[in-house]
PDB file of N, CA and C in Angstrom:
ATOM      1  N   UNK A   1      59.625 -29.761  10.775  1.00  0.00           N
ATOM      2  CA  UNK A   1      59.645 -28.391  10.277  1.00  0.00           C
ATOM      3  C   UNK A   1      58.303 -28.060   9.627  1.00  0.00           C
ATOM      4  N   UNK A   2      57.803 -28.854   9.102  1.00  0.00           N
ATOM      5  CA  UNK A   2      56.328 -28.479   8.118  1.00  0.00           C
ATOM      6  C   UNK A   2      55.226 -28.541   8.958  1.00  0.00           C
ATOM      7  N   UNK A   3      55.309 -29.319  10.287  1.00  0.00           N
ATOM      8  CA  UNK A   3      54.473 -29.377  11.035  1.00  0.00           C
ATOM      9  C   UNK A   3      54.536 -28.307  12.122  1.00  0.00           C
ATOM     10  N   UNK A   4      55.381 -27.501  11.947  1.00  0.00           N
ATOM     11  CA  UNK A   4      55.590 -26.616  13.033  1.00  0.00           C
ATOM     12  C   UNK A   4      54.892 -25.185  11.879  1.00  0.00           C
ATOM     13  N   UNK A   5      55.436 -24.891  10.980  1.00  0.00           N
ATOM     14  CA  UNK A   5      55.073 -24.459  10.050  1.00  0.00           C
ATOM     15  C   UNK A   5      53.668 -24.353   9.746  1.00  0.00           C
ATOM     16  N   UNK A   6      53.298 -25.672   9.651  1.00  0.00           N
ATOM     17  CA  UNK A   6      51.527 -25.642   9.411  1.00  0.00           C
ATOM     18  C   UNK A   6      50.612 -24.948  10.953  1.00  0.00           C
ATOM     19  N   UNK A   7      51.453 -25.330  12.206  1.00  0.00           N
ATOM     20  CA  UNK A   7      50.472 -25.178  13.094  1.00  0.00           C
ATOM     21  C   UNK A   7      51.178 -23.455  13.219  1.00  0.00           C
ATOM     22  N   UNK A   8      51.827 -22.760  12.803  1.00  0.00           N
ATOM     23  CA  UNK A   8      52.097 -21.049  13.071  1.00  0.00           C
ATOM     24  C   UNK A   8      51.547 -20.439  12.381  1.00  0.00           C
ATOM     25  N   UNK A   9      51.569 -21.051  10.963  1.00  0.00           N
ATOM     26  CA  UNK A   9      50.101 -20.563  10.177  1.00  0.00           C
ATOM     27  C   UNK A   9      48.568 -20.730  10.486  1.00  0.00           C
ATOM     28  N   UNK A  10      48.219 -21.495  11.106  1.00  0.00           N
ATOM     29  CA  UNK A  10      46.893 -21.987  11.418  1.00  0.00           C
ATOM     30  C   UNK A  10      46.830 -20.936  12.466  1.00  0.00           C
ATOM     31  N   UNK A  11      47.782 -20.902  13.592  1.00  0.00           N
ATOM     32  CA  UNK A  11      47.506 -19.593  14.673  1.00  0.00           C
ATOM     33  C   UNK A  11      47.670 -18.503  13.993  1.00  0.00           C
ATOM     34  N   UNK A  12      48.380 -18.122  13.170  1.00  0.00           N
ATOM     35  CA  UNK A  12      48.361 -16.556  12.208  1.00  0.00           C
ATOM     36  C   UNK A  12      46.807 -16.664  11.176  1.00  0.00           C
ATOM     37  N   UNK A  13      46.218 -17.486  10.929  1.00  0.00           N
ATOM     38  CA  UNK A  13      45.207 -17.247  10.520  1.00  0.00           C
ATOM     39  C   UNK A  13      43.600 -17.069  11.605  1.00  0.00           C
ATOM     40  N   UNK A  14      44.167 -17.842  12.749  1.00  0.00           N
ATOM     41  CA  UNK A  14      43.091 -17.828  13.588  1.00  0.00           C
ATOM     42  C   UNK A  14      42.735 -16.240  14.322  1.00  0.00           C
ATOM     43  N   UNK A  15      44.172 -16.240  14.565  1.00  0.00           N
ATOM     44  CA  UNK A  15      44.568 -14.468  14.858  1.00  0.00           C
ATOM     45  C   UNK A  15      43.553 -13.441  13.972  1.00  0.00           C
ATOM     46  N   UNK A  16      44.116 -13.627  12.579  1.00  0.00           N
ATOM     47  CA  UNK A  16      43.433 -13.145  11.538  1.00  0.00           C
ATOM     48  C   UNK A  16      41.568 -13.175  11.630  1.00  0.00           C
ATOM     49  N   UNK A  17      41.005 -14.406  11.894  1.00  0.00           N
ATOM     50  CA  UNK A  17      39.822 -14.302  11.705  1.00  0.00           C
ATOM     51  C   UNK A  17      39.298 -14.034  12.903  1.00  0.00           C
ATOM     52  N   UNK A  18      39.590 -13.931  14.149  1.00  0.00           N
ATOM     53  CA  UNK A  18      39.226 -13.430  15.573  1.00  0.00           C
ATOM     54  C   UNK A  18      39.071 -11.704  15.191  1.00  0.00           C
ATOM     55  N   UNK A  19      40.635 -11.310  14.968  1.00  0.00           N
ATOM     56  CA  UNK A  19      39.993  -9.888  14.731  1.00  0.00           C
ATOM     57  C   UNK A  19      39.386  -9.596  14.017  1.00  0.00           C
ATOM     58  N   UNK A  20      39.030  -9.881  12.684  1.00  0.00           N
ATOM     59  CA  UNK A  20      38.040  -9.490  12.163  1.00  0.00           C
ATOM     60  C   UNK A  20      36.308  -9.920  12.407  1.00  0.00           C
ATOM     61  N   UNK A  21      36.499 -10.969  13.473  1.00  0.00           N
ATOM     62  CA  UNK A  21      35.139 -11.612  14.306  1.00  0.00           C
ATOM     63  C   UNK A  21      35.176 -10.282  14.947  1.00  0.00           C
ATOM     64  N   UNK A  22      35.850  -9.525  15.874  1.00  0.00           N
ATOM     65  CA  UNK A  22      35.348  -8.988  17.109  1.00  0.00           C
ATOM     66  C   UNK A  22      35.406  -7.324  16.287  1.00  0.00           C
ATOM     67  N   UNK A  23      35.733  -6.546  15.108  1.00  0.00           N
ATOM     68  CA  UNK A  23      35.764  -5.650  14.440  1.00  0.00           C
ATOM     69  C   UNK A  23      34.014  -6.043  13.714  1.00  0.00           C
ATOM     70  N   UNK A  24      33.472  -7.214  13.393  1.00  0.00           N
ATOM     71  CA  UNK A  24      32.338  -7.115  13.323  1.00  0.00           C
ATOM     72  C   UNK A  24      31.622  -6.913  13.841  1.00  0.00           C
ATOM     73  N   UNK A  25      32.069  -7.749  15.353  1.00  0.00           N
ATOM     74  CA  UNK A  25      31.095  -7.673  16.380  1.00  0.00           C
ATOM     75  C   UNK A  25      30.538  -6.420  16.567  1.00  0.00           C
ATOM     76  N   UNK A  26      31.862  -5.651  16.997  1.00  0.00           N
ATOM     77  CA  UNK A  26      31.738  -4.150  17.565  1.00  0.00           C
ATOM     78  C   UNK A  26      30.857  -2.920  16.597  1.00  0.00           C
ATOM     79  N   UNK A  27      30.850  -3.262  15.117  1.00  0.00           N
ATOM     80  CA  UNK A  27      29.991  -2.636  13.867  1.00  0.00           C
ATOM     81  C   UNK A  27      28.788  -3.150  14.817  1.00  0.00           C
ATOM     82  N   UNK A  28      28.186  -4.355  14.305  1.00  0.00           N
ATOM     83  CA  UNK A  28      27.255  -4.561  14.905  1.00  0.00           C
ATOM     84  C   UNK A  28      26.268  -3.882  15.824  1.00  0.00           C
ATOM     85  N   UNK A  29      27.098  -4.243  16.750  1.00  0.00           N
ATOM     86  CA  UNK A  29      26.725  -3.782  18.173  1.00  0.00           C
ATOM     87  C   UNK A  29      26.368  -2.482  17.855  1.00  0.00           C
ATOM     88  N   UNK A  30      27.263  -1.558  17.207  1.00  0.00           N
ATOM     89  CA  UNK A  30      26.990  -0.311  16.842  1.00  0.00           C
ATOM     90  C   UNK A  30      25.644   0.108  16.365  1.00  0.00           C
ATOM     91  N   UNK A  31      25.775  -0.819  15.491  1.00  0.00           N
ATOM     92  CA  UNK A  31      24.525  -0.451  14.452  1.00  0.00           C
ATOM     93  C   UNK A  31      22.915  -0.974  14.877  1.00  0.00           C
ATOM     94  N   UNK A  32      23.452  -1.990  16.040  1.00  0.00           N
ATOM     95  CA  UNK A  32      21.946  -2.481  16.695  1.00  0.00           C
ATOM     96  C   UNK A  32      21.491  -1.134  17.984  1.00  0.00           C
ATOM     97  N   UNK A  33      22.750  -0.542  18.128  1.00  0.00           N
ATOM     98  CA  UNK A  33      22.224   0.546  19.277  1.00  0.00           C
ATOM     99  C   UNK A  33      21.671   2.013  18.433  1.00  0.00           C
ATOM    100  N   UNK A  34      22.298   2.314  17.691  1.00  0.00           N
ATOM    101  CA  UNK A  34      21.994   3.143  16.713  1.00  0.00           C
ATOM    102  C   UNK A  34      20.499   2.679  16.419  1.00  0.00           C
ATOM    103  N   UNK A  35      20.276   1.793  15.642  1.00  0.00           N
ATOM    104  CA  UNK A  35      18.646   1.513  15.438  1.00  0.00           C
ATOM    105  C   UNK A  35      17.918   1.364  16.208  1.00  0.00           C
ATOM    106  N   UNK A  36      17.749   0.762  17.669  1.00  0.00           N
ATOM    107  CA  UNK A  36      16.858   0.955  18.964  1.00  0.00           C
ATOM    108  C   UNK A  36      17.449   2.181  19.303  1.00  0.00           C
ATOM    109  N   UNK A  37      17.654   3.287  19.035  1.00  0.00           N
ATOM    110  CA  UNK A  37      17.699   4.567  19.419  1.00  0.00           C
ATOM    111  C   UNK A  37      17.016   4.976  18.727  1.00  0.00           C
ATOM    112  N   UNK A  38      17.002   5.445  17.368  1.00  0.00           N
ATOM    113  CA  UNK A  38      16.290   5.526  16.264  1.00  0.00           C
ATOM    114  C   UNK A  38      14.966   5.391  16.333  1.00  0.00           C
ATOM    115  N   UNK A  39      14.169   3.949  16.928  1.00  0.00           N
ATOM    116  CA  UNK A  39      12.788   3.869  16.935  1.00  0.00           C
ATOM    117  C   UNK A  39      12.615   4.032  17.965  1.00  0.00           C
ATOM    118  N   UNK A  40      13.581   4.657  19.015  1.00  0.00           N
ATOM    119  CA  UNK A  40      12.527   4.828  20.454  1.00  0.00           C
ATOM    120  C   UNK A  40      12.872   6.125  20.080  1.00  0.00           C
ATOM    121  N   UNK A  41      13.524   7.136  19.445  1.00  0.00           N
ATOM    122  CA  UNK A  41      12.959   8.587  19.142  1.00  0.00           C
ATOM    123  C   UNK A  41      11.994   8.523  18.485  1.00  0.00           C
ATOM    124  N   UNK A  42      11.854   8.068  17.666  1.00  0.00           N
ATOM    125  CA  UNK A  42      10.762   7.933  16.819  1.00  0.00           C
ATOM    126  C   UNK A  42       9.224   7.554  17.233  1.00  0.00           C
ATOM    127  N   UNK A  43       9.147   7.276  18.079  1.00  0.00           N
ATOM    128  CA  UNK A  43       8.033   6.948  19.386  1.00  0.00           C
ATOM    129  C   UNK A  43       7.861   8.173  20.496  1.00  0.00           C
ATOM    130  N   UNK A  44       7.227   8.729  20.936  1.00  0.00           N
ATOM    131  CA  UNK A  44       6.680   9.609  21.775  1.00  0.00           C
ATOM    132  C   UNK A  44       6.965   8.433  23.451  1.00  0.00           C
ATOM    133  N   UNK A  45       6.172   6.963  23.110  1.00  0.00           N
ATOM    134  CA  UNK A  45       6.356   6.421  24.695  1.00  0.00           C
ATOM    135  C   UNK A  45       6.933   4.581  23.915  1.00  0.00           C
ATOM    136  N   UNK A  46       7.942   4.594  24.701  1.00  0.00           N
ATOM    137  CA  UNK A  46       8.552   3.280  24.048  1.00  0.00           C
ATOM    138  C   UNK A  46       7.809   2.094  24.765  1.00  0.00           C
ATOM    139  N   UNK A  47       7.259   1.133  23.392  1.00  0.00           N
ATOM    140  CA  UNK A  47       6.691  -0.023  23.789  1.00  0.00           C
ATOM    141  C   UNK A  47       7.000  -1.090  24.899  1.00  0.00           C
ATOM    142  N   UNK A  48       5.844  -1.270  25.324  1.00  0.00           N
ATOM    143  CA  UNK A  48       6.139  -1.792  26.686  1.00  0.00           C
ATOM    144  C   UNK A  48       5.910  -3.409  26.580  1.00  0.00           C
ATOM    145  N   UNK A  49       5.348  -4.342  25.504  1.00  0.00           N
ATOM    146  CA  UNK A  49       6.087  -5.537  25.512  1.00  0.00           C
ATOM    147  C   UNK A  49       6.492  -5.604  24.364  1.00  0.00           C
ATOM    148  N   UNK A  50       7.092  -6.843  24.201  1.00  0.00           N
ATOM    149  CA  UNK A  50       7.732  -7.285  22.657  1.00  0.00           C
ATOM    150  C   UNK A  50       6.868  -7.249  21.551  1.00  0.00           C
ATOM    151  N   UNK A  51       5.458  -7.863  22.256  1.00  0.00           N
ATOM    152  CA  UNK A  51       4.193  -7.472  20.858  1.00  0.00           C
ATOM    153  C   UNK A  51       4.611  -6.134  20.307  1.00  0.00           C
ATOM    154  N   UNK A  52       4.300  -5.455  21.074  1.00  0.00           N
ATOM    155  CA  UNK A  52       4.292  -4.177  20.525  1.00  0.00           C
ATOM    156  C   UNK A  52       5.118  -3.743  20.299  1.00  0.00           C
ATOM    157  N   UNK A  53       6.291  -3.925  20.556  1.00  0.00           N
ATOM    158  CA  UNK A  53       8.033  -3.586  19.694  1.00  0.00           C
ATOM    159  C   UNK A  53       7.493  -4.347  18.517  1.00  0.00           C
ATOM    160  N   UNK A  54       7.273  -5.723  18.357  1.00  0.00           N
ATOM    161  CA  UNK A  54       7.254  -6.432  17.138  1.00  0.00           C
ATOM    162  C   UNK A  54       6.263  -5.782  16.166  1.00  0.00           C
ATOM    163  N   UNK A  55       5.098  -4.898  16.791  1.00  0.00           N
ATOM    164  CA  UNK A  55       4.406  -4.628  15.620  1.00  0.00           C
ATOM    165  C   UNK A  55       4.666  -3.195  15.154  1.00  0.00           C
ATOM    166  N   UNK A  56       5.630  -2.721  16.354  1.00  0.00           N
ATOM    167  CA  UNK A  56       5.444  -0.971  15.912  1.00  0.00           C
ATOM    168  C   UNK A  56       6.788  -1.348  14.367  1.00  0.00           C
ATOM    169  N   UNK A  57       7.923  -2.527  15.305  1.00  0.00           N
ATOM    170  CA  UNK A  57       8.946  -2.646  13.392  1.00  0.00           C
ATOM    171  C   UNK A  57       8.503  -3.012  12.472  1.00  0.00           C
ATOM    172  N   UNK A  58       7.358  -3.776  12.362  1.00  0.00           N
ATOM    173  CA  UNK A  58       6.361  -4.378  11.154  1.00  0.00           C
ATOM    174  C   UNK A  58       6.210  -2.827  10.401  1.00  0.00           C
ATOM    175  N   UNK A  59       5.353  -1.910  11.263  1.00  0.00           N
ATOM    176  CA  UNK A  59       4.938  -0.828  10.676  1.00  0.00           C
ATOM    177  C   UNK A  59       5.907  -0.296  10.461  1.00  0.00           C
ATOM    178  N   UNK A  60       7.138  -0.160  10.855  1.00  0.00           N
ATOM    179  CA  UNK A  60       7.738   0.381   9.881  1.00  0.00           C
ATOM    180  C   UNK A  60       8.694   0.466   9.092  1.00  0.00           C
ATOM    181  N   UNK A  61       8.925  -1.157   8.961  1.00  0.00           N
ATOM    182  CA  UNK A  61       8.966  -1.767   7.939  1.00  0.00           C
ATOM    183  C   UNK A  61       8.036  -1.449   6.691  1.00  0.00           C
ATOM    184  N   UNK A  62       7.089  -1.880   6.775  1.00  0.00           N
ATOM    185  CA  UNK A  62       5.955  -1.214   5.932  1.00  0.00           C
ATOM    186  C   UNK A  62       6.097  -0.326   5.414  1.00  0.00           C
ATOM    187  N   UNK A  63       6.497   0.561   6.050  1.00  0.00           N
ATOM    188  CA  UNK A  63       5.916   2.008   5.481  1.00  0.00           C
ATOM    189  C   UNK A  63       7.514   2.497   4.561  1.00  0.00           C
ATOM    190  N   UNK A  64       8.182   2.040   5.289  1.00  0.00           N
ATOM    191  CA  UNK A  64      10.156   1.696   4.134  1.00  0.00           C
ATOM    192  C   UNK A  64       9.523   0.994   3.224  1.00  0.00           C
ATOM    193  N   UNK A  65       9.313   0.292   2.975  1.00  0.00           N
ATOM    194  CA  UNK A  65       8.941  -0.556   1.698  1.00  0.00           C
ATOM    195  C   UNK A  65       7.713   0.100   0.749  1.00  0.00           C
ATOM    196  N   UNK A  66       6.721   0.689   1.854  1.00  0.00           N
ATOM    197  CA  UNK A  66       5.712   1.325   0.357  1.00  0.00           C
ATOM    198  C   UNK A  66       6.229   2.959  -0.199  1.00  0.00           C
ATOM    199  N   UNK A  67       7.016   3.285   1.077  1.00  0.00           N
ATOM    200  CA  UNK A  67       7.689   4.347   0.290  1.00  0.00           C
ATOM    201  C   UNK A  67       9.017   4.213  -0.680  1.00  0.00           C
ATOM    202  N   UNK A  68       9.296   3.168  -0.329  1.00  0.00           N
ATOM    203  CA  UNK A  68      11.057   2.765  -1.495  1.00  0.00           C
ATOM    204  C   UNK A  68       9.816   2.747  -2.966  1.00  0.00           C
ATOM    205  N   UNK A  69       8.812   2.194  -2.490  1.00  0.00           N
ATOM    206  CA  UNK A  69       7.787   1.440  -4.155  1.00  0.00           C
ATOM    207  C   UNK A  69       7.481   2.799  -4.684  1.00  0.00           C
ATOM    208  N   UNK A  70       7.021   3.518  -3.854  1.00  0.00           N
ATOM    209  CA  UNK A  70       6.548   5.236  -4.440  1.00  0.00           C
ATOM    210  C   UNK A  70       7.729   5.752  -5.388  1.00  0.00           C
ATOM    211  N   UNK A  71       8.822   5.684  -4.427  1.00  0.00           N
ATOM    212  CA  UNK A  71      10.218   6.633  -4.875  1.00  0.00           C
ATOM    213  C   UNK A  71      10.675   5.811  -6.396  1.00  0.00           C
ATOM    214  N   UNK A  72      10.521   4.286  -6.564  1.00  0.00           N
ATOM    215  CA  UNK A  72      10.616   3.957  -7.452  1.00  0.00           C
ATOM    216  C   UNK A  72       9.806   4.219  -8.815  1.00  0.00           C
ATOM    217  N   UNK A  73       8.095   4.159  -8.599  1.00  0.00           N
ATOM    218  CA  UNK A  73       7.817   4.384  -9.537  1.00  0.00           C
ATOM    219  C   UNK A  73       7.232   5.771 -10.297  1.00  0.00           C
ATOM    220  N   UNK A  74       8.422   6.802  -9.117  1.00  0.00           N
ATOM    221  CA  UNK A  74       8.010   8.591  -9.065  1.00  0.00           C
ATOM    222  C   UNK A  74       9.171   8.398 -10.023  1.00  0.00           C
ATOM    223  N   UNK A  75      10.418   7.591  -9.956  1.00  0.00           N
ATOM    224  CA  UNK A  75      11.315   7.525 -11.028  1.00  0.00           C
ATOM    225  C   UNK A  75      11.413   7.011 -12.205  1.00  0.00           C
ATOM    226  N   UNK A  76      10.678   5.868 -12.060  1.00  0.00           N
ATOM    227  CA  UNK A  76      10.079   5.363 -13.646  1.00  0.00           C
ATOM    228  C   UNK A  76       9.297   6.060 -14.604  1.00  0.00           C
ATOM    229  N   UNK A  77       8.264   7.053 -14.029  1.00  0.00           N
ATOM    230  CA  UNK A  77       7.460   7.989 -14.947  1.00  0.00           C
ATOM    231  C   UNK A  77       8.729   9.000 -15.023  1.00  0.00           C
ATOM    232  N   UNK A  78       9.447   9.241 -14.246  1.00  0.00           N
ATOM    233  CA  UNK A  78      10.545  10.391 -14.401  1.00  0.00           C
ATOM    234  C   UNK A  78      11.009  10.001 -16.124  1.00  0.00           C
ATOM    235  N   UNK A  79      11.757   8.900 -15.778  1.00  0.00           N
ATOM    236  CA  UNK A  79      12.365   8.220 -17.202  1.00  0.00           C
ATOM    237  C   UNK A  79      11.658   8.296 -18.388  1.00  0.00           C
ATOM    238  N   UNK A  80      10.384   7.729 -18.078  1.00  0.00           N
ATOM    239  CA  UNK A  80       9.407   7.559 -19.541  1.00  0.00           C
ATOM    240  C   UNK A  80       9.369   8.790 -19.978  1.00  0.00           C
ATOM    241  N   UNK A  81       9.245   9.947 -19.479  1.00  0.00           N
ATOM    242  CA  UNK A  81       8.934  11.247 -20.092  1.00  0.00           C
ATOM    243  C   UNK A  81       9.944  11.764 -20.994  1.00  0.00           C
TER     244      UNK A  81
END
């Protein structure tokens, strides 16, 4: 009985973590097509090797990060005043 028990739980939990594997997956997936949409609008002619995919996300990467630093310290003088 406990062994039958242990292995219906082990499949009710496997159950459990599959769907929530393939409910990630599918976010995912979402959110990786959403963002290569995103930077090929954002481009006039979409990069034609990986270099240049790899350096056009560097840049803008970059440019998220020196503008998050701006927005931050446009809010810190906000405060001090």
């Amino acid at each position: 009985m406990r062994a039958i028990f242990g292995v219906v739980s082990l499949l009710v939990v496997l159950a459990i973590v599959g769907l929530l594997a393939s409910r990630q997956m599918k976010t995912a997936a979402g959110v990786s097509a959403g963002a290569d949409g995103a930077v090929a609008a954002s481009s006039a002619v979409a990069p034609a090797t990986v270099r240049e995919q790899s350096q056009q996300i560097q840049d803008k990467v970059r440019d998220d990060v020196a503008r998050a630093l701006e927005q931050g310290a446009a809010r810190k003088e906000e405060a001090d005043k």
